[in-house]
Protein backbone atom coordinates (compact mmCIF):
# COMPACT_ATOMS: atom_id res chain seq x y z
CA UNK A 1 3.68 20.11 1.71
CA UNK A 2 5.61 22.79 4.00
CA UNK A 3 9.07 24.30 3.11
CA UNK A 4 11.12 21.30 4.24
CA UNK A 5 9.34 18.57 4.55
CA UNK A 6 10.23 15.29 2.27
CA UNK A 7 7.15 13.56 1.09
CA UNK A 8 6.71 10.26 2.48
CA UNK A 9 7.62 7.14 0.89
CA UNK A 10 5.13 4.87 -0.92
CA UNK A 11 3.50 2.53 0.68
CA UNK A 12 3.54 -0.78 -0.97
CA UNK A 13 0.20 -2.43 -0.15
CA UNK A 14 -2.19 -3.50 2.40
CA UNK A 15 -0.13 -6.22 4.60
CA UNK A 16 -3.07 -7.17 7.68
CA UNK A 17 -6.77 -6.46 7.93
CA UNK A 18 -8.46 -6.75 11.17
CA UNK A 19 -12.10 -7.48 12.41
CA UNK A 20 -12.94 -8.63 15.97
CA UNK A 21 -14.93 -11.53 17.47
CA UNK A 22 -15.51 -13.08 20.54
CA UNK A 23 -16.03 -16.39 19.39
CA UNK A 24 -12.90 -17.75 17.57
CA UNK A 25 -14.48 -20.70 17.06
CA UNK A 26 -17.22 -19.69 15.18
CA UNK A 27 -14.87 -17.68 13.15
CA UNK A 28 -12.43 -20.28 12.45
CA UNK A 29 -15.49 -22.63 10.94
CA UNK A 30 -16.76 -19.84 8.60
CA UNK A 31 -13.50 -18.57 7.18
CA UNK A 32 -11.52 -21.60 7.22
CA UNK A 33 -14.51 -23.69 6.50
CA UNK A 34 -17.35 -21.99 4.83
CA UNK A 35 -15.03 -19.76 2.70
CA UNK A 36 -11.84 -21.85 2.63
CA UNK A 37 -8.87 -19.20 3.99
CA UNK A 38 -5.75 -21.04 4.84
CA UNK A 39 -5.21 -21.34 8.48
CA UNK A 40 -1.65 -19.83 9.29
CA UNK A 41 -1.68 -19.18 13.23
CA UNK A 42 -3.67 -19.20 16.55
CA UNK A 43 -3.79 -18.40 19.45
CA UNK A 44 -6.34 -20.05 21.84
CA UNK A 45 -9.08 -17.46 22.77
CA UNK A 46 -6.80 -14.25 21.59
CA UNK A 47 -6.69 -14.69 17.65
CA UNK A 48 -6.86 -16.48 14.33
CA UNK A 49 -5.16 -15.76 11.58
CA UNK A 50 -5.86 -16.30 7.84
CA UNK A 51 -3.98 -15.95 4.39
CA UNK A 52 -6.27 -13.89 2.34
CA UNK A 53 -3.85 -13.57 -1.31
CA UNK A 54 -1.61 -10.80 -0.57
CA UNK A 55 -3.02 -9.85 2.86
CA UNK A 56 -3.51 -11.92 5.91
CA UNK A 57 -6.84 -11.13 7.63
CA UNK A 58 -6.57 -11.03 11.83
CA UNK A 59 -9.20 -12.03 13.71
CA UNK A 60 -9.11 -10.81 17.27
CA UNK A 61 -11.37 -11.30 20.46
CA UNK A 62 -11.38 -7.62 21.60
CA UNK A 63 -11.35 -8.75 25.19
CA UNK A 64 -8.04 -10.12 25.21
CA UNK A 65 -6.48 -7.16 23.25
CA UNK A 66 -7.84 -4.97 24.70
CA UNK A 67 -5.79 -5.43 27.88
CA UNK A 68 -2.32 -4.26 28.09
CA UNK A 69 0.06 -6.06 26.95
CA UNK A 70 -1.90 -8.66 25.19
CA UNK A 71 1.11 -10.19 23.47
CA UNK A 72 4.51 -11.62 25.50
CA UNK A 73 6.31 -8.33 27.08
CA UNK A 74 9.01 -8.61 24.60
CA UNK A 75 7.02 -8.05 21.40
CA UNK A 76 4.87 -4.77 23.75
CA UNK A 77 1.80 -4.67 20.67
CA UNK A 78 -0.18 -2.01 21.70
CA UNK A 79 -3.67 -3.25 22.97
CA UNK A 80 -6.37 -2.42 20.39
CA UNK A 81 -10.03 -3.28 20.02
CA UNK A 82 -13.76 -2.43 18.68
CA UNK A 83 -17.48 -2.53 19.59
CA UNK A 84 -19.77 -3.56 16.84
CA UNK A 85 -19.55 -5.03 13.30
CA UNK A 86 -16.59 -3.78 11.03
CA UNK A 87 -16.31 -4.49 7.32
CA UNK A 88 -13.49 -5.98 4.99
CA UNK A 89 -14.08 -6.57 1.03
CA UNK A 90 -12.76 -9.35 -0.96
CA UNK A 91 -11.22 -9.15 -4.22
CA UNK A 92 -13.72 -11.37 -6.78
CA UNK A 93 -13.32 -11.06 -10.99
CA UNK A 94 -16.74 -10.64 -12.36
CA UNK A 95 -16.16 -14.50 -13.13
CA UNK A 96 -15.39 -15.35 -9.97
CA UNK A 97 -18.33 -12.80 -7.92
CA UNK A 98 -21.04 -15.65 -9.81
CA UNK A 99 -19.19 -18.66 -8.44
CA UNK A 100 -19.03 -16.94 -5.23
CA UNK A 101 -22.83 -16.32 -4.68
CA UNK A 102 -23.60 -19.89 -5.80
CA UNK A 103 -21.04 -20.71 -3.14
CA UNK A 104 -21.94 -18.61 -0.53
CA UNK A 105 -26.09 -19.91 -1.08
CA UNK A 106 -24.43 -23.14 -1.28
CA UNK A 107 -22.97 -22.66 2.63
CA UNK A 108 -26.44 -21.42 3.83
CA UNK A 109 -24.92 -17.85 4.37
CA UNK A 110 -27.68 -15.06 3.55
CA UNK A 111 -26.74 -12.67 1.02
CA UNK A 112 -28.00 -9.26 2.58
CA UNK A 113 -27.31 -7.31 -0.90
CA UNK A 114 -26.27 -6.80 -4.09
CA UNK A 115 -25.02 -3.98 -5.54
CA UNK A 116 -24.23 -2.61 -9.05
CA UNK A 117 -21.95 0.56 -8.41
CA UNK A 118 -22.26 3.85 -10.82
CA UNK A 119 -19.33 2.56 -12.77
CA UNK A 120 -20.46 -0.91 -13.10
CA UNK A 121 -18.92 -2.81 -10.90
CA UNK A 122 -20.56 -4.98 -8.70
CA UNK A 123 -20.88 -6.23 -5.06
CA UNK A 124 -22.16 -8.74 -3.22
CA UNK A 125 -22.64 -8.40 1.03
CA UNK A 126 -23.35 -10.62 3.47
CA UNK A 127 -22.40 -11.36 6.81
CA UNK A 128 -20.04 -13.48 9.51
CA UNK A 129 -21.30 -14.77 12.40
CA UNK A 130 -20.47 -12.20 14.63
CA UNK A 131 -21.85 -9.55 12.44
CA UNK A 132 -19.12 -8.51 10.60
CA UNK A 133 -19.81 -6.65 7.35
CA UNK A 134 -18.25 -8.91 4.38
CA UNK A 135 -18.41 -8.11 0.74
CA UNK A 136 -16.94 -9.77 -2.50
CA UNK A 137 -16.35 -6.99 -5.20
CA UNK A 138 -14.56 -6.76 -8.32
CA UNK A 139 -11.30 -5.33 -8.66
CA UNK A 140 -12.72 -2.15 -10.93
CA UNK A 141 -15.02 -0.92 -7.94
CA UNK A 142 -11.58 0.85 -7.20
CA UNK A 143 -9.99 1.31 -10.74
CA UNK A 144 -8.02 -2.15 -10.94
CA UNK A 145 -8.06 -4.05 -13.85
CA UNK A 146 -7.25 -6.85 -11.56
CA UNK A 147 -5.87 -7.25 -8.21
CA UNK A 148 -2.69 -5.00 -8.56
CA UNK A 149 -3.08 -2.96 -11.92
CA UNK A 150 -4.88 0.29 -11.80
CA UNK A 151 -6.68 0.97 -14.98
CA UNK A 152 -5.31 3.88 -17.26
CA UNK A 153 -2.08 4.03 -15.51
CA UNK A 154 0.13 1.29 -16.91
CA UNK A 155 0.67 0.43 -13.34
């Protein structure tokens, strides 16, 4: 860091992810209904918004925020958008990541791969219906003991 400069305070977690679909509908029937997110706001054709634990996942249609403003004046959200799939990954216990294949097989949704990672976690990937990337992983992929509590740090 320069001569100076204070070091920038810690952030406390991830609040919103975001991935982007033009259908809302078919969005709210596979996350509300296929993997059973809690509902918490909409907006007809703009967004959908889901509790996800900690985090609330955003689903946007990228050609309604796109434009500028794409919220009420008073709240001026800068437009934002994407072309193609993205990718979010959900937190799942090694208990859990078995329940969650059965479930996902269960729903009819293809599991495109699994994955055992160097230090033994493991992965599981499949897809939304508009593409998106979507994963279930354990917590260790990343060094977590569980959800919040890095391994080997007492954190």
């Amino acid at each position: 860091m320069a001569a100076g400069q204070s070091s920038p305070p810690a952030v406390d977690g991830l609040l919103e992810a975001a991935i982007y679909t033009t259908d809302l509908d078919a969005a709210k029937a596979f996350y509300g209904g296929r993997l059973g997110l809690e509902k918490i706001l909409e907006q007809d054709g703009i967004f959908v918004f889901f509790r996800c634990g900690g985090t609330v996942l955003l689903i946007f249609n990228p050609e309604q925020t796109r434009k500028q403003p794409f919220a009420p004046p008073a709240r001026q959200i800068p437009g934002h958008g994407t072309d193609g799939a993205g990718h979010i990954c959900f937190s799942a216990p090694g208990e859990k990541l078995s329940e969650w294949r059965e479930h996902l097989k269960s729903q009819g949704i293809a599991i495109e791969t699994e994955v055992t990672w160097d230090n033994g976690a493991r992965s599981i990937y499949f897809r939304d219906p508009a593409g998106n990337s979507l994963e279930f992983a354990e917590p260790r992929l990343w060094g977590y003991r569980d959800k919040t509590t890095v391994q080997g740090t007492g954190a």
